[in-house]
Protein backbone atom coordinates (compact mmCIF):
# COMPACT_ATOMS: atom_id res chain seq x y z
CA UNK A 1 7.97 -12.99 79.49
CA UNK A 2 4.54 -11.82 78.10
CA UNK A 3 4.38 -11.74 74.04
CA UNK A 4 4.05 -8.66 72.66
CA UNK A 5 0.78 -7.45 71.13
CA UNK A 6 0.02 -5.95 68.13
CA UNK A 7 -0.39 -1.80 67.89
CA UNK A 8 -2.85 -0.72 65.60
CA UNK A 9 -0.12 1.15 64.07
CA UNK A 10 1.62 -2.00 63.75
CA UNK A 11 -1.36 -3.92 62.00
CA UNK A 12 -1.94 -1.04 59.94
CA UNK A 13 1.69 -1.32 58.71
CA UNK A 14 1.52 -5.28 57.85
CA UNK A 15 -1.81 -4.53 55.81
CA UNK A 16 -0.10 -2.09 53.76
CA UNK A 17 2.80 -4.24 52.91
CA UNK A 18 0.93 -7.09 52.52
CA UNK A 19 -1.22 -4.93 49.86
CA UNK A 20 1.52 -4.06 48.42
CA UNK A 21 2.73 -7.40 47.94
CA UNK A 22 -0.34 -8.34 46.37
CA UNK A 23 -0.40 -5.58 43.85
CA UNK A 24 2.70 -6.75 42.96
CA UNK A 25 2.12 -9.84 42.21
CA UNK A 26 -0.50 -8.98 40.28
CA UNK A 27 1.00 -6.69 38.03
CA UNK A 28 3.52 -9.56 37.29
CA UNK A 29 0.51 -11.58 36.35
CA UNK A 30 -1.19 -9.05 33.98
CA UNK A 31 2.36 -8.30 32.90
CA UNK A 32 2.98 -11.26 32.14
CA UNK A 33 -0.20 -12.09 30.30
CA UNK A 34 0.01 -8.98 28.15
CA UNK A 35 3.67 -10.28 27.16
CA UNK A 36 2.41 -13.44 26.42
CA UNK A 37 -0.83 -12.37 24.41
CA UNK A 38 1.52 -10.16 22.33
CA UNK A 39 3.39 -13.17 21.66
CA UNK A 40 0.77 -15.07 20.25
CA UNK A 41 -1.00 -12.29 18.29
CA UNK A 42 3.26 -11.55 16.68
CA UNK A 43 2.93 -15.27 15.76
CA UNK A 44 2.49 -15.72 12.02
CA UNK A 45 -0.43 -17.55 11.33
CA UNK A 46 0.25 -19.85 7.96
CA UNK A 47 -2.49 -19.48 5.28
CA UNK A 48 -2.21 -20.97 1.46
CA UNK A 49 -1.48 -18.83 -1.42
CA UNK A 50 -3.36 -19.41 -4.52
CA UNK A 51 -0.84 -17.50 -6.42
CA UNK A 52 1.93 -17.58 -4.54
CA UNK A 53 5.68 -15.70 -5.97
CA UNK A 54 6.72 -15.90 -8.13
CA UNK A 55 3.72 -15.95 -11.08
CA UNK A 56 4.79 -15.22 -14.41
CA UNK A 57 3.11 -11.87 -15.57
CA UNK A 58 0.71 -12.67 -18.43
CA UNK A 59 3.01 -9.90 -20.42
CA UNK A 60 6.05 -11.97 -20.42
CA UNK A 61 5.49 -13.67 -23.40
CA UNK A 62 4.61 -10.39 -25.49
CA UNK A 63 6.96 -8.28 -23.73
CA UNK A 64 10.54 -9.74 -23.53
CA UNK A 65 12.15 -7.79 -20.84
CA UNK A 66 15.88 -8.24 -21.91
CA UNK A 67 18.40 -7.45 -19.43
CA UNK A 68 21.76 -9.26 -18.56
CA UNK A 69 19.92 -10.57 -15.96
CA UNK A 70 17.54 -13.24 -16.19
CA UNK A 71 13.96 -13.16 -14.89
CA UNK A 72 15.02 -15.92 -11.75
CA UNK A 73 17.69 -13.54 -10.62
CA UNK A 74 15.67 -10.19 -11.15
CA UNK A 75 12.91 -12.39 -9.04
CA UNK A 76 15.46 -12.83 -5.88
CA UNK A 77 16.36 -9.68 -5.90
CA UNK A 78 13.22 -8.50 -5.62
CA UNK A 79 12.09 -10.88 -2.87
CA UNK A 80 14.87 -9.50 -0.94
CA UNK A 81 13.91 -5.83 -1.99
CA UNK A 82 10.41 -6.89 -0.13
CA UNK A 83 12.06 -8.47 3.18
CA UNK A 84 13.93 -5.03 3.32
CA UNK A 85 10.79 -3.01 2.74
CA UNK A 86 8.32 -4.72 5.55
CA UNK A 87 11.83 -4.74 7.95
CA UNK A 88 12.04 -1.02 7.65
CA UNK A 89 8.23 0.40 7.30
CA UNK A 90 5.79 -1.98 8.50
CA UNK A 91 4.91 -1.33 12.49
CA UNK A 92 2.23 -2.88 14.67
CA UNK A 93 -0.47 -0.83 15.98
CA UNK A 94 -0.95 0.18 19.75
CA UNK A 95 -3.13 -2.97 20.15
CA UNK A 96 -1.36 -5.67 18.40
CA UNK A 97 -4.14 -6.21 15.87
CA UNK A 98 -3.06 -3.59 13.34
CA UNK A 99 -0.52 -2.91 11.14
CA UNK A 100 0.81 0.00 8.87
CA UNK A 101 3.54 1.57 7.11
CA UNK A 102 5.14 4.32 8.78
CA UNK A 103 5.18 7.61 7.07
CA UNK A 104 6.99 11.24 7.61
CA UNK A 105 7.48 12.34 11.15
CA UNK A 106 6.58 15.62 12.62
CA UNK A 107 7.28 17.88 15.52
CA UNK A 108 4.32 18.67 17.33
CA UNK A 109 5.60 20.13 20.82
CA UNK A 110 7.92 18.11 22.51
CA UNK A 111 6.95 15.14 21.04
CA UNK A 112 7.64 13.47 17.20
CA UNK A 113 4.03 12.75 15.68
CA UNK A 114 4.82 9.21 13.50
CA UNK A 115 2.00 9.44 10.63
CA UNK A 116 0.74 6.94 7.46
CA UNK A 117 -0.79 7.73 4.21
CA UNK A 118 -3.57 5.74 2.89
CA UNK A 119 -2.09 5.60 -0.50
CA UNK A 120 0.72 4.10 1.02
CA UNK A 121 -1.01 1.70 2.90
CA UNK A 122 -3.33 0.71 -0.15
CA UNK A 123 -0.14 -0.13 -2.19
CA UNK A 124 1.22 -1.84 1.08
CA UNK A 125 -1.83 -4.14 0.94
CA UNK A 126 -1.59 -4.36 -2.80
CA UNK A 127 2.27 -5.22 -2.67
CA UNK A 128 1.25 -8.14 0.15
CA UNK A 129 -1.36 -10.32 -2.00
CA UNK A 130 1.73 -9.93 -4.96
CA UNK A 131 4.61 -11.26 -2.73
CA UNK A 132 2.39 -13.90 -0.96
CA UNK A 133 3.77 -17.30 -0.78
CA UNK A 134 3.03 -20.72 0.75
CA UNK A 135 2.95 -21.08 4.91
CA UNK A 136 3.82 -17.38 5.49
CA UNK A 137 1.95 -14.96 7.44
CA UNK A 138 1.28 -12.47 4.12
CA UNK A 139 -2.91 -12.54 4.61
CA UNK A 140 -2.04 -12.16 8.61
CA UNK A 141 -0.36 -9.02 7.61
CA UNK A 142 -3.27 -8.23 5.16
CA UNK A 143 -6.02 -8.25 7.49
CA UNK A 144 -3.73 -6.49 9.88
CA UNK A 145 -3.36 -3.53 7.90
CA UNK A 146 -6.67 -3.45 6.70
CA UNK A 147 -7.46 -3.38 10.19
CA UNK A 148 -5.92 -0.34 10.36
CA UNK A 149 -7.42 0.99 7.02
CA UNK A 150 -10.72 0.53 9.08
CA UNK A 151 -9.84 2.02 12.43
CA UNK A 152 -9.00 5.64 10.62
CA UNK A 153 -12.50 6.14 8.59
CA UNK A 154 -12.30 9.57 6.49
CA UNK A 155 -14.05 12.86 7.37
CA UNK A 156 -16.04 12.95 4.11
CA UNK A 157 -16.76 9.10 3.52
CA UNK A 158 -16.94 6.90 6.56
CA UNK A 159 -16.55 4.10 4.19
CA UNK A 160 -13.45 5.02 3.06
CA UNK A 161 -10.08 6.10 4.86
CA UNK A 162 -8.61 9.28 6.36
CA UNK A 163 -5.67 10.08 3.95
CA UNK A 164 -3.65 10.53 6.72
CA UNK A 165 -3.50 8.87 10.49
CA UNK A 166 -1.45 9.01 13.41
CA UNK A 167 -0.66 5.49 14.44
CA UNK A 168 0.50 6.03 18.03
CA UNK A 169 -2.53 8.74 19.33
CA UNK A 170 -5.62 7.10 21.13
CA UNK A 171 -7.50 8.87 18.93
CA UNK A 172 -6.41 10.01 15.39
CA UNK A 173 -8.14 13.31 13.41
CA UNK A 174 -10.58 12.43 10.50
CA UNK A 175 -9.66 14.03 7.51
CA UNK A 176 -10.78 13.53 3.78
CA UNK A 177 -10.32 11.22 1.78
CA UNK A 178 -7.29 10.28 -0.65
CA UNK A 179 -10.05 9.00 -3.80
CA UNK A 180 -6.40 7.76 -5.87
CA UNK A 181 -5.69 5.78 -2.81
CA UNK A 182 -9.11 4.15 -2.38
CA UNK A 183 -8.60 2.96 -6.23
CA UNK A 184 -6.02 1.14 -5.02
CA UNK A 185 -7.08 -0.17 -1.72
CA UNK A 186 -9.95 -2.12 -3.99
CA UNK A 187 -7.46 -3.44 -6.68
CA UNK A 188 -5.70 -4.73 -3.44
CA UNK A 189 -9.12 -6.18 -2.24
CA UNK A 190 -9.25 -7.89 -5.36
CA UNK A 191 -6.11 -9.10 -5.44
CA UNK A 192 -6.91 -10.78 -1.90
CA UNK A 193 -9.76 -12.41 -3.33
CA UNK A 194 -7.45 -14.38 -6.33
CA UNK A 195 -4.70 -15.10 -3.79
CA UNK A 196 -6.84 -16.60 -0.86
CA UNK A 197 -9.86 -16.61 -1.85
CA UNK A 198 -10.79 -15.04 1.50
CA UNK A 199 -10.19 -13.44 4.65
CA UNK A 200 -10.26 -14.69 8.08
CA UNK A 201 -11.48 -11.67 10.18
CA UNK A 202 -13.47 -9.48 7.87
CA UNK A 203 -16.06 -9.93 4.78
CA UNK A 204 -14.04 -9.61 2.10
CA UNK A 205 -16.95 -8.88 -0.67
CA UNK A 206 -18.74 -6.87 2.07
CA UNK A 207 -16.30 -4.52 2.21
CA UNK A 208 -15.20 -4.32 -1.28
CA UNK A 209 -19.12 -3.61 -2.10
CA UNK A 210 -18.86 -0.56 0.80
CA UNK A 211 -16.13 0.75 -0.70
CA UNK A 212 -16.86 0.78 -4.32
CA UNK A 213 -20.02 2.52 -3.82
CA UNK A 214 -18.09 4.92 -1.17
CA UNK A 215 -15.92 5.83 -4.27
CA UNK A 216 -18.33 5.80 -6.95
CA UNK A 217 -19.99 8.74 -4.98
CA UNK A 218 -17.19 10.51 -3.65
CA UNK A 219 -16.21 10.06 -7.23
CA UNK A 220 -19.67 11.85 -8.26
CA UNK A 221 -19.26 14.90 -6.14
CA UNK A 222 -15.36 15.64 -6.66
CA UNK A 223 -16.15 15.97 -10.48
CA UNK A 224 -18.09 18.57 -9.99
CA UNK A 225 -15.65 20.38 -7.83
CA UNK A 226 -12.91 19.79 -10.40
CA UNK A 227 -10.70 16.90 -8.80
CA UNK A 228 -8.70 14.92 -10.53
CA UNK A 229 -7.68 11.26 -10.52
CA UNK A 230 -6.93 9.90 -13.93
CA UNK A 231 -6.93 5.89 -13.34
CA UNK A 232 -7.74 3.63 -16.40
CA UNK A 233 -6.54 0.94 -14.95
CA UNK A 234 -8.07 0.53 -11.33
CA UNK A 235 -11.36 1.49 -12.70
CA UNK A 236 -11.26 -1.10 -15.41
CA UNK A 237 -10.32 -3.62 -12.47
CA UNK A 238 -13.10 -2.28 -10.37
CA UNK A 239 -15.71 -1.77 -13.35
CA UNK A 240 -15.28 -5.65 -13.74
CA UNK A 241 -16.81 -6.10 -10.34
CA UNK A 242 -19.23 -3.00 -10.02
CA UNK A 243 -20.53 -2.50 -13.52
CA UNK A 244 -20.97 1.64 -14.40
CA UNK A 245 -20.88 3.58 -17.49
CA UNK A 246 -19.47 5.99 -14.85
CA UNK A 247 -15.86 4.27 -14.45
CA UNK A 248 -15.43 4.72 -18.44
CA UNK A 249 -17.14 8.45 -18.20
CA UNK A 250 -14.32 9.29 -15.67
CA UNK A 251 -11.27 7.95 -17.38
CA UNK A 252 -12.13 9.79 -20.48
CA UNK A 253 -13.00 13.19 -18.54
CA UNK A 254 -9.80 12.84 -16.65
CA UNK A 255 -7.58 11.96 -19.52
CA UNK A 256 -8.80 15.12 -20.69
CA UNK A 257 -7.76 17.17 -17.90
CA UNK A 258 -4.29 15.34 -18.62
CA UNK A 259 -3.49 16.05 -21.64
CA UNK A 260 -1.95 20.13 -21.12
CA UNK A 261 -0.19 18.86 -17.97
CA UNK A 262 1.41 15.97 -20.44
CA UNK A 263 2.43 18.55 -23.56
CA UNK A 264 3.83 21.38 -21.28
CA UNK A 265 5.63 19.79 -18.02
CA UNK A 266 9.76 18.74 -18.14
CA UNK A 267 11.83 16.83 -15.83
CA UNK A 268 10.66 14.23 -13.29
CA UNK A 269 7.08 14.50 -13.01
CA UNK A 270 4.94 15.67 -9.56
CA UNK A 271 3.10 13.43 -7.43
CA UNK A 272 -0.40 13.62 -9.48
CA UNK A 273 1.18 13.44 -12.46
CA UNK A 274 3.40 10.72 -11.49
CA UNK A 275 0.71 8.48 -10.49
CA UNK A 276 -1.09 9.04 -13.57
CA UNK A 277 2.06 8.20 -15.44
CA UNK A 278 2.27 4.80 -13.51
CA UNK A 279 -1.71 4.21 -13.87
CA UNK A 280 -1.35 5.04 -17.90
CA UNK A 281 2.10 2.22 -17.71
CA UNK A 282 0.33 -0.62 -15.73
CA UNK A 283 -2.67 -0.20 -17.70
CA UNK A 284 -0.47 -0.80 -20.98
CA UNK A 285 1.04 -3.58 -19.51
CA UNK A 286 -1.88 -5.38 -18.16
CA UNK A 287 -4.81 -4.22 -20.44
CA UNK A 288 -2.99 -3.17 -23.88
CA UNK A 289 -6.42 -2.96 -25.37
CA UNK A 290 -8.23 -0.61 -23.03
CA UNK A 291 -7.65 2.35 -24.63
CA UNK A 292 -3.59 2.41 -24.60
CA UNK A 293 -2.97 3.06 -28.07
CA UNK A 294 -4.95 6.60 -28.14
CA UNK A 295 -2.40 7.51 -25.07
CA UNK A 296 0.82 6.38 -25.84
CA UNK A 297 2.32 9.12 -28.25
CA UNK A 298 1.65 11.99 -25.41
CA UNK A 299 2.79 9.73 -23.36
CA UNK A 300 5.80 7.95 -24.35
CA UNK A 301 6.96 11.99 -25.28
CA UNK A 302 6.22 13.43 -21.56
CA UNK A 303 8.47 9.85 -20.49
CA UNK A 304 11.02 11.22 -23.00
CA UNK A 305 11.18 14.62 -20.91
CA UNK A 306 11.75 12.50 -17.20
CA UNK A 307 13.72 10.69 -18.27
CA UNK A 308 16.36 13.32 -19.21
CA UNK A 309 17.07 14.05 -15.77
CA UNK A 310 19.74 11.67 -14.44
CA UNK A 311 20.39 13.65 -11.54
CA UNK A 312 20.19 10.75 -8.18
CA UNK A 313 16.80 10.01 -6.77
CA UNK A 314 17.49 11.32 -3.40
CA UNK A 315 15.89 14.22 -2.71
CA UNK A 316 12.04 15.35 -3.17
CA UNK A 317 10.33 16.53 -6.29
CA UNK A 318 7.36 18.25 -3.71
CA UNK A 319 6.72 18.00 -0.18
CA UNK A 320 5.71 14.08 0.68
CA UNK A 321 6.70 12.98 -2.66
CA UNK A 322 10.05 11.67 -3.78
CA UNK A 323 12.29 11.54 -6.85
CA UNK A 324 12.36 7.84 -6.40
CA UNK A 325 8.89 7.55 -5.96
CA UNK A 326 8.25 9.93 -9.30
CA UNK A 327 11.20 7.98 -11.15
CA UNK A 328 9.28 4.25 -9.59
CA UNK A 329 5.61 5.58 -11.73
CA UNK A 330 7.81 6.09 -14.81
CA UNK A 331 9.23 2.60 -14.88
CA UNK A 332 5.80 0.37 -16.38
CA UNK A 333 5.74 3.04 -19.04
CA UNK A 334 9.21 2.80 -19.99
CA UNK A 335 9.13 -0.74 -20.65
CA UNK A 336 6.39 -0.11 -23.45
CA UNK A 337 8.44 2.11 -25.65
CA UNK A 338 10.99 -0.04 -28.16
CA UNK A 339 14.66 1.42 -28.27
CA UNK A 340 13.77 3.12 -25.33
CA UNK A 341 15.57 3.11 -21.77
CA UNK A 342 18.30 0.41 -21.26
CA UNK A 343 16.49 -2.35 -19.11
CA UNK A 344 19.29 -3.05 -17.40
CA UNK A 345 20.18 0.89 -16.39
CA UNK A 346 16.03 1.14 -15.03
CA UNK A 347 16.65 -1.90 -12.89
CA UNK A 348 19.90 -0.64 -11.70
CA UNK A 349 19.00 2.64 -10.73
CA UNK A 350 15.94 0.70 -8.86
CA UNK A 351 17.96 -2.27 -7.20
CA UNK A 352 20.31 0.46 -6.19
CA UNK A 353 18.31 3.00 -4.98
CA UNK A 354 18.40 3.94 -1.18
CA UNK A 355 14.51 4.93 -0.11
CA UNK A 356 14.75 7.31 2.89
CA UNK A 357 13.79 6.43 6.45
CA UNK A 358 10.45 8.24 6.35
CA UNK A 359 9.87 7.62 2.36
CA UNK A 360 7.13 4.26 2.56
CA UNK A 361 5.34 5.78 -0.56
CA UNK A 362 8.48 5.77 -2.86
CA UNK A 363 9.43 2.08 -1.32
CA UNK A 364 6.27 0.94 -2.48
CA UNK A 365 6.23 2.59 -5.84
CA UNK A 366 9.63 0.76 -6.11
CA UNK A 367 8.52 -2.48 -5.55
CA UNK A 368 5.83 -2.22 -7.66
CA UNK A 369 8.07 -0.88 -10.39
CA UNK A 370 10.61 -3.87 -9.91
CA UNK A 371 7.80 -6.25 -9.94
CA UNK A 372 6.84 -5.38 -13.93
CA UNK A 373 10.58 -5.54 -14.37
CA UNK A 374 10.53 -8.59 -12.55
CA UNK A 375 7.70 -9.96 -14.56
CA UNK A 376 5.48 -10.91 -11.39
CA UNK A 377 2.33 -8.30 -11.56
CA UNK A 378 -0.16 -10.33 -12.15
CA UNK A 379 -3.45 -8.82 -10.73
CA UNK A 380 -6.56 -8.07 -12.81
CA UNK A 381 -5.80 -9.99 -15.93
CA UNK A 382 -8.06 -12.56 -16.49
CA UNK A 383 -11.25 -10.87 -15.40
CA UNK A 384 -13.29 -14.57 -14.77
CA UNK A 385 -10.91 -14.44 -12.22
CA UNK A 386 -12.25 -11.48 -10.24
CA UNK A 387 -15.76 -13.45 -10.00
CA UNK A 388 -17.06 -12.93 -6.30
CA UNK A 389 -16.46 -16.14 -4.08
CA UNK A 390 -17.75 -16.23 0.02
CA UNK A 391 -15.18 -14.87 2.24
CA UNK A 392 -14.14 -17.95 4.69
């Protein structure tokens, strides 16, 4: 009995199935290496803290925070407060090497549009050198969202950062800049610089020195077109580094433009306000000589006016801008005013307080309000400290 031959058709047929035998094995083997590259980048990569949390606040000795609480328990709490916070915002980019806190979600067809803020993501960098500790991966995560910070360059400044991004398009729209934000992207810069002294994938005085002069002139041409951002104590932080008569010029200017909105407004304040409210706290806190005293009457009686509405922080005082974020800003300034607020009714309404799903700004303002309560802030105080060192 002869053997059968091979038809063309035949040998046509075994090619293809051998092909596609092949391509499947190979996607298996890219499959595979993509999974395990993504496990290695999600590993946390250990790095020493200089400062690590807790540090003792250097307004702890002037300012006795009394609450029935003392300052170790207030201090778990808020480590726990920060677990919860990078468990529910903080997302990886598209390609593993960013990071950034998820914002408000949109309809845009038949798709939801995820976005992020750069105001939130400046605190979210600023909140990471705070909470750093020994061994964990908190500059990892620091680099990672600057990353992202980076990736999204504004419309206006290409120094500086879109105020808002979409996280999960190819290619995100440039739009202008958020100047309050970039304040506090430096601070967190700085605050990177005490706690590690470096940074492993960028220059860490390159890009502060970018940035600063990014904002200086942004800063420059938004005066003239009457915007405001009223920050005493970022600039002072940032004045330490970049010396201008400009920084000072600007804080009195926009203290100026404060003052109406301070006399006339009731009730939780808005989202500008708010942040100046927090900016006019922290710099009481930290700097109680910078120009505090000449602020805190108008200031301590526009607190007065919050702080009569004890309606729940759900809810929104404006569009993208919470009642817990606006109640969060009022918190540094509260602890300033004797017989004021109860100190143990602020950190109750914090440590209770439920931030929504889509809320990352008003988590953030949170934590930053239960770290003065929790006697941790430490950035910007000893200004030796800020001296430039070589990024590693």
């Amino acid at each position: 009995m002869q053997p059968q031959s091979l038809t063309p058709q035949d040998a046509t047929g075994l090619l293809s199935l051998i092909g596609l035998i092949a391509l499947f094995v190979g996607l298996l083997i890219l499959t595979h290496r993509t999974q395990l590259k993504r496990k290695l980048q999600a590993q946390p990569n250990p790095s020493p803290a200089m400062k690590p949390f807790p540090q003792a606040s250097n307004y702890s000795q002037q300012l006795l925070i009394s609450t029935q609480l003392p300052p170790a328990e207030r201090q778990a709490t808020l480590h726990q407060a920060f677990e919860d916070w990078q468990a529910a915002y903080l997302l990886r980019g598209l390609d593993g090497q960013t990071e950034f806190l998820r914002g408000e979600t949109y309809k845009r067809g038949l798709r939801y549009q995820l976005t992020s803020t750069s105001l939130a993501q400046g605190l979210g960098l600023f909140i990471q050198a705070q909470m750093a500790q020994n061994g964990d991966d908190s500059r990892g995560r620091f680099e990672r969202m600057l990353a992202y910070l980076l990736a999204h360059p504004a419309q206006d400044q290409p120094a500086l950062s879109s105020w808002l991004s979409m996280p999960d398009l190819p290619t995100s729209p440039r739009l202008e800049s958020d100047l309050h934000a970039e304040a506090w992207i430096l601070a967190a810069l700085l605050a990177a610089r005490q706690q590690w002294g470096g940074l492993q994938r960028f220059d860490l005085d390159q890009i502060f020195q970018q940035r600063s002069q990014a904002l200086l002139e942004a800063l420059n041409t938004n005066s003239e077109n009457g915007t405001e951002i009223f920050s005493p104590l970022l600039f002072n932080i940032i004045s330490q580094q970049v010396p201008d008569p400009f920084w000072q010029t600007q804080t009195e200017v926009e203290w100026n433009k404060l003052i109406p909105h301070l006399r006339e407004n009731n009730g939780l304040p808005g989202r500008q306000e708010a942040l100046n409210l927090l900016q006019i706290g922290l710099d009481g806190l930290l700097f109680p000589d910078n120009g505090f005293a000449e602020r805190a009457d108008l200031a301590f009686s526009r607190l007065k006016r919050a702080f009569s509405d004890q309606e729940a922080l759900e809810g929104d005082i404006e569009e993208g801008f919470s009642r817990l974020a606006s109640f969060s800003c009022c918190v540094p300034l509260a602890l300033l005013v004797e017989n004021g607020e109860d100190p143990d009714q602020l950190w109750s309404r914090l440590n209770q307080a439920q931030p929504g799903k889509q809320d990352s700004l008003g988590a953030s303002l949170r934590l930053v309000a239960m770290m003065c309560m929790a006697e941790t802030l430490w950035v910007g105080r000893n200004g030796k400290e800020l001296s430039p060192t070589t990024s590693e």
